[in-house]
N, C-alpha and C. Protein backbone atom coordinates (compact mmCIF):
# COMPACT_ATOMS: atom_id res chain seq x y z
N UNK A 1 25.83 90.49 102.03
CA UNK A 1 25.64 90.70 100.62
C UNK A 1 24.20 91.16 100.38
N UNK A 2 23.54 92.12 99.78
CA UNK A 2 22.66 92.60 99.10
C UNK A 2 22.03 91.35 98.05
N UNK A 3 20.71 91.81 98.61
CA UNK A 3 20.10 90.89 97.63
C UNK A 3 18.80 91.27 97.41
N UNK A 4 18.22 91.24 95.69
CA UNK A 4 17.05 92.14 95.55
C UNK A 4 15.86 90.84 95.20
N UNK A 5 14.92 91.58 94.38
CA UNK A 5 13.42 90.51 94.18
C UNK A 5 14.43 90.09 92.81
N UNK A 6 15.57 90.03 92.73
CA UNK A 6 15.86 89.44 90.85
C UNK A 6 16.69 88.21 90.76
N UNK A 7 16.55 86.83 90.72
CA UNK A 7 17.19 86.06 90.94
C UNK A 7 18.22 86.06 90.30
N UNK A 8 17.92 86.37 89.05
CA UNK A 8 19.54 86.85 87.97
C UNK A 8 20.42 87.29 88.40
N UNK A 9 19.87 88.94 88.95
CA UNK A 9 20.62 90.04 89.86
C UNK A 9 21.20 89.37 90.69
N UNK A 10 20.85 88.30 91.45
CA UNK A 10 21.34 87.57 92.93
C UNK A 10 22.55 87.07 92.39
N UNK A 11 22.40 86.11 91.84
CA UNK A 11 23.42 85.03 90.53
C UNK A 11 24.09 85.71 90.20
N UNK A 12 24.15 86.65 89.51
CA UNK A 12 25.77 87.76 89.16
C UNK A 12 25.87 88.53 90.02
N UNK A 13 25.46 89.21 90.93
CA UNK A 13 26.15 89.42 92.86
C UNK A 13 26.83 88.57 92.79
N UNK A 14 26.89 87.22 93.29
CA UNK A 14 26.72 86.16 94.29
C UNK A 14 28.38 85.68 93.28
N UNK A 15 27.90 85.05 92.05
CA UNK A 15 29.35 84.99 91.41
C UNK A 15 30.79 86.17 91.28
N UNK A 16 30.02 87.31 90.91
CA UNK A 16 31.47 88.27 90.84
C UNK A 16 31.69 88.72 92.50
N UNK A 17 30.89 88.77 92.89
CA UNK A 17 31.30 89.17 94.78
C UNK A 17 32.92 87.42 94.98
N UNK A 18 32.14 86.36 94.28
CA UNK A 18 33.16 85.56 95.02
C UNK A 18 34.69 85.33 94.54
N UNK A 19 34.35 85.33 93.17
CA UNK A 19 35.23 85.28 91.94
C UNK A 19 36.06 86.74 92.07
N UNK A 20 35.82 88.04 92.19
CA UNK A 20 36.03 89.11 92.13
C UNK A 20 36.47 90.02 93.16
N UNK A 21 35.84 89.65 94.42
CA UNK A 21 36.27 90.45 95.48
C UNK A 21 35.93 92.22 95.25
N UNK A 22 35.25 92.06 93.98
CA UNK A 22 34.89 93.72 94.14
C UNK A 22 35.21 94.71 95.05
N UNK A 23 35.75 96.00 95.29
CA UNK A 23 35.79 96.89 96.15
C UNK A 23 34.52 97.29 96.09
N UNK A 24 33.60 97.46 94.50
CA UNK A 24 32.59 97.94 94.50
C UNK A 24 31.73 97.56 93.59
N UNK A 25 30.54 97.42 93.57
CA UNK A 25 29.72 96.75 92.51
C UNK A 25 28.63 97.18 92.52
N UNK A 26 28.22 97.67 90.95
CA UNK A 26 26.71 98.35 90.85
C UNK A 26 26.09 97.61 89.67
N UNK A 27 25.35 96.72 89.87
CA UNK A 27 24.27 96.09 89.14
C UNK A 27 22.89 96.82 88.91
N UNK A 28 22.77 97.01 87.24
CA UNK A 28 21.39 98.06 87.22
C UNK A 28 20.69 97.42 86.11
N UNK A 29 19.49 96.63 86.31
CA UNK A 29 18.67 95.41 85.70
C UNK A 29 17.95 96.61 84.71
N UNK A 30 18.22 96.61 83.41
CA UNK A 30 17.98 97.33 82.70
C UNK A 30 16.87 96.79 81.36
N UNK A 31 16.12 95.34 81.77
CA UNK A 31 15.70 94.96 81.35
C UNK A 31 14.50 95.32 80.54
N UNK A 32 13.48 96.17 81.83
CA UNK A 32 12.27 97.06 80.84
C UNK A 32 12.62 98.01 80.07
N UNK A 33 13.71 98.11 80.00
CA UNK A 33 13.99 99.37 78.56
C UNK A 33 14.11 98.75 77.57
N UNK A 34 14.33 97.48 77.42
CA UNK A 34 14.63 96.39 76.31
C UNK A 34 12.95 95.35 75.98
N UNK A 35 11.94 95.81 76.84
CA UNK A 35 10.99 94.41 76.63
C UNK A 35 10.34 94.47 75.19
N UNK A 36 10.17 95.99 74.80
CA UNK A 36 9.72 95.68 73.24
C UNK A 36 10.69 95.37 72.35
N UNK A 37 11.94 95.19 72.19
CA UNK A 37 12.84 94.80 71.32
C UNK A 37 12.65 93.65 70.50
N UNK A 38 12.31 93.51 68.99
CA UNK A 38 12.23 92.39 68.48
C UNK A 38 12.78 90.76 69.52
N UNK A 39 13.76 91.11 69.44
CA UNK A 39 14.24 89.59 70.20
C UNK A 39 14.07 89.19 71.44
N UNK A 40 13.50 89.78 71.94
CA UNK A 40 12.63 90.02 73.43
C UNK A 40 10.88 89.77 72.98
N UNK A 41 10.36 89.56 72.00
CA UNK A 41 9.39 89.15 71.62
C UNK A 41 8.25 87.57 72.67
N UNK A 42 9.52 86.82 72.27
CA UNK A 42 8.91 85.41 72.79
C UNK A 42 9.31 85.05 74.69
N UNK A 43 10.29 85.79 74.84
CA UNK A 43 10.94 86.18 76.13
C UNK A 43 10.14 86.40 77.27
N UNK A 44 9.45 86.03 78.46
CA UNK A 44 8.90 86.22 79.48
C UNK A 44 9.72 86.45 80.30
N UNK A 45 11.22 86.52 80.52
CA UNK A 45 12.01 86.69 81.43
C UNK A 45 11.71 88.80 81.15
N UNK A 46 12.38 88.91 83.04
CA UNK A 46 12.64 90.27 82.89
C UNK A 46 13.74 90.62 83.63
N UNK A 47 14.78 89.55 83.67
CA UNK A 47 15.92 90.07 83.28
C UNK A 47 16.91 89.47 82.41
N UNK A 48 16.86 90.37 81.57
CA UNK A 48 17.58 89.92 80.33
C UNK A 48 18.53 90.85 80.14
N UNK A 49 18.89 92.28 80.20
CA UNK A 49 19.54 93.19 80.23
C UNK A 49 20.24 93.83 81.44
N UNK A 50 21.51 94.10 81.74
CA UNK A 50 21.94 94.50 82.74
C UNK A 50 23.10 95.30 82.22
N UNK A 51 23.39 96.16 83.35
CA UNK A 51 24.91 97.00 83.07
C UNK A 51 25.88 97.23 84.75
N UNK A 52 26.96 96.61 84.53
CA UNK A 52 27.89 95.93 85.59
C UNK A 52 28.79 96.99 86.08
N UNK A 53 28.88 97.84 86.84
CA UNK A 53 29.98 98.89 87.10
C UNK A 53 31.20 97.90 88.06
N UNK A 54 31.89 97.17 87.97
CA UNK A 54 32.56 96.70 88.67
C UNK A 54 34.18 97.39 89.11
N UNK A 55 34.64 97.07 90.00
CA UNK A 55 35.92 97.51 91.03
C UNK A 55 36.70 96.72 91.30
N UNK A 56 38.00 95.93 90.73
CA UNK A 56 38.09 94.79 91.43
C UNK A 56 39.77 94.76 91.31
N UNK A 57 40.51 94.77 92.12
CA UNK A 57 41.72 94.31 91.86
C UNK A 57 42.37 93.33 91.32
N UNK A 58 41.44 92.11 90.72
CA UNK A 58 41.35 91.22 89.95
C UNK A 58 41.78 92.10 88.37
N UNK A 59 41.57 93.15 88.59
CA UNK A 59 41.70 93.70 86.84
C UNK A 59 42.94 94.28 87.02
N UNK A 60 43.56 94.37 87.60
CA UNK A 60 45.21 94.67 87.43
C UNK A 60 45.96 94.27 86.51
N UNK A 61 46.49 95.10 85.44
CA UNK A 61 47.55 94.83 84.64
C UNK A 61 46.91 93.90 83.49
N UNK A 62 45.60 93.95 83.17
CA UNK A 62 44.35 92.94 82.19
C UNK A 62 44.09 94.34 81.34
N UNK A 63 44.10 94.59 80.18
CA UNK A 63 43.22 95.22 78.95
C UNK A 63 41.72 94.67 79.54
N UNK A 64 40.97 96.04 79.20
CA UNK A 64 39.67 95.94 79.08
C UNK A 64 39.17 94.50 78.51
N UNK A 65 39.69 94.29 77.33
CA UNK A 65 39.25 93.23 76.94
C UNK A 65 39.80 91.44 77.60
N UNK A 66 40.42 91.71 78.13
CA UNK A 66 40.61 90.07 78.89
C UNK A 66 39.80 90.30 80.62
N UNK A 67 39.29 91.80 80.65
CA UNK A 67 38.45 91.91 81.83
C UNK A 67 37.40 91.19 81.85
N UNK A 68 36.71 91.61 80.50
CA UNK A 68 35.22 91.35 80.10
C UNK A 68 35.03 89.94 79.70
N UNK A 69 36.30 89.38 79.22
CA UNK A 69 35.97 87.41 78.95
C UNK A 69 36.30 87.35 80.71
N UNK A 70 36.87 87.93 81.31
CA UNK A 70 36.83 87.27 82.98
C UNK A 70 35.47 87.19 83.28
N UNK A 71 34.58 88.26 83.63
CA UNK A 71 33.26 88.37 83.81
C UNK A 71 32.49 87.51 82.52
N UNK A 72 32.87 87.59 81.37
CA UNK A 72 31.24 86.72 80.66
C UNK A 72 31.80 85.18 80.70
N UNK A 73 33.03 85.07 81.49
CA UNK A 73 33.29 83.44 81.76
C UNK A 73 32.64 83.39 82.82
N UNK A 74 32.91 83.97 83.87
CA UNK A 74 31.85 83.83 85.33
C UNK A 74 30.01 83.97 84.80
N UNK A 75 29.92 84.17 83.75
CA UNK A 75 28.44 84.61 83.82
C UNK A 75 27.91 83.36 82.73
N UNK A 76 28.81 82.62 82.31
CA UNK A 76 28.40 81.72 81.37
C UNK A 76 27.03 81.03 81.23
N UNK A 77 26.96 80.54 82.14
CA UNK A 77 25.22 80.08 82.43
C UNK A 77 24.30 81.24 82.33
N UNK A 78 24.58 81.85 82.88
CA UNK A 78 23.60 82.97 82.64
C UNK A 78 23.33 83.51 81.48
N UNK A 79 24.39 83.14 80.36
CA UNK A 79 24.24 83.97 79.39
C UNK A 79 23.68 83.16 78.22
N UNK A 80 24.42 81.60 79.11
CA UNK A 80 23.66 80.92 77.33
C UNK A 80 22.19 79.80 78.35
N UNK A 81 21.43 80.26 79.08
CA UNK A 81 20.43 79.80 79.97
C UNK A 81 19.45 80.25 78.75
N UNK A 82 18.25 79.65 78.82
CA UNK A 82 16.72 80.20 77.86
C UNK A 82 16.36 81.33 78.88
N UNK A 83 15.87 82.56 78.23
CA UNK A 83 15.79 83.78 79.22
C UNK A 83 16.74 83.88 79.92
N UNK A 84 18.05 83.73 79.80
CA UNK A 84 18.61 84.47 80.69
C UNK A 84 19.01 85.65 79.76
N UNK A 85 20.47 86.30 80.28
CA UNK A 85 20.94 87.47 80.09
C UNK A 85 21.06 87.33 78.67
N UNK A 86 20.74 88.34 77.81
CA UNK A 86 20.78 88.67 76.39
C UNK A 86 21.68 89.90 76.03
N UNK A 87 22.05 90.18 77.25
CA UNK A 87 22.74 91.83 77.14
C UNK A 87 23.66 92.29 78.30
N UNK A 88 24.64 92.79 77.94
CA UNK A 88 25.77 92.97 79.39
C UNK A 88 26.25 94.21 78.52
N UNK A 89 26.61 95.23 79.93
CA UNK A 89 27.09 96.35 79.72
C UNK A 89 28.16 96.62 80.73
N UNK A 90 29.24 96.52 80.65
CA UNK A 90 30.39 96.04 81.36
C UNK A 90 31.67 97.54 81.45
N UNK A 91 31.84 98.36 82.63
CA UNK A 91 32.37 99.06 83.33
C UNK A 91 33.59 98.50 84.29
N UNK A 92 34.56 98.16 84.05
CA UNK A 92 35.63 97.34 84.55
C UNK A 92 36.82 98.17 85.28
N UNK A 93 37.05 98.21 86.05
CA UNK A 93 38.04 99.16 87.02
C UNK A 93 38.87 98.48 87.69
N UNK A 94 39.91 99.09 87.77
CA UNK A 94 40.98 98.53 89.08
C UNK A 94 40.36 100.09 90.31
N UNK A 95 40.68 99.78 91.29
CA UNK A 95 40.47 100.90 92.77
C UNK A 95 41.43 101.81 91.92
N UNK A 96 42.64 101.81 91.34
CA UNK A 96 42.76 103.40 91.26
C UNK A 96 42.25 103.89 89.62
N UNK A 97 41.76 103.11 89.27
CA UNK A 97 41.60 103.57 87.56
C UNK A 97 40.06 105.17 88.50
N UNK A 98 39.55 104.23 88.98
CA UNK A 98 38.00 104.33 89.81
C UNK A 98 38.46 105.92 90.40
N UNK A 99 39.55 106.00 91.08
CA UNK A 99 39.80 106.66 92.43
C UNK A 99 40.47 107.98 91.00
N UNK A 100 41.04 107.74 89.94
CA UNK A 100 41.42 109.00 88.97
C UNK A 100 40.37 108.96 88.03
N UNK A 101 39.08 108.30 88.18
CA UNK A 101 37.95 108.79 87.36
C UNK A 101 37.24 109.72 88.16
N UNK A 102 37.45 109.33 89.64
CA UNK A 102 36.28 110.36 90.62
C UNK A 102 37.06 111.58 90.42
N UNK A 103 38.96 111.54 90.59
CA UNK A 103 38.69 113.00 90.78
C UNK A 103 38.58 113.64 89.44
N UNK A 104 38.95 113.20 88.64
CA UNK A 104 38.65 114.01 87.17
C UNK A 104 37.25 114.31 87.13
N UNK A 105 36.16 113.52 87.50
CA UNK A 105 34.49 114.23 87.49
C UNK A 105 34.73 115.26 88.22
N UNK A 106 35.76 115.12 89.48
CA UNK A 106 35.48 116.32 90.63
C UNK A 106 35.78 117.80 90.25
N UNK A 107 36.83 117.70 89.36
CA UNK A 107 37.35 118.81 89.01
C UNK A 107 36.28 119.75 87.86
C-alpha cells in the first residue's frame, strides 16, 4: 500500500483499500487550494480537503448516492475529528462504469 507525508491521506487509503477492495484509487489532498477560505481561518490542519476517484466492485448495482454514504460512513472520524476533513469530492465507479468512461475519452 502507498503511503505519503499525510496522515489523513494514510487513514482514507488504509480504510477504503480495506472496506473497498478498490481496483483503483486516486487520492488528491486538495487542501492548499482551500487554506484561505473563511472556515479554514482557525484551522492549522492541512488536510482538510480531498477528492476520491475510487473503483470498487463494492458499488455494484448502488446509485451514486448510497455509494457516497458507503465512503462518508467509512470516513466518519475523519470527518467529524477537529481539523479533520471539511471537504470530500467523491468519483465512485464500478470496473466497467471506469472501463466505458476510458473508452468514451478515447474516442
Amino acid at each position: 500500500m502507498a503511503t505519503s507525508s499525510s496522515p489523513m491521506e494514510d487513514a482514507v487509503r488504509q480504510k477504503i483499500t480495506q472496506a473497498l477492495k478498490p481496483t483503483s484509487l486516486k487520492i488528491f489532498n486538495d487542501s492548499h487550494l482551500h487554506a484561505h477560505h473563511k472556515a479554514m481561518k482557525d484551522t492549522t490542519s492541512q488536510e482538510t480537503h480531498f477528492r476520491l476517484f475510487i473503483t470498487s466492485d463494492a458499488f455494484s448495482s448502488k446509485m451514486q448516492p448510497a455509494r457516497h454514504r458507503m465512503v462518508y460512513t467509512l470516513l466518519k472520524d475523519e470527518l467529524a475529528a477537529q481539523g479533520g476533513i471539511h471537504a470530500l469530492q467523491l468519483r465512485t465507479r464500478t470496473p466497467e462504469e471506469d472501463e466505458k468512461a476510458r473508452l468514451k475519452d478515447a474516442e
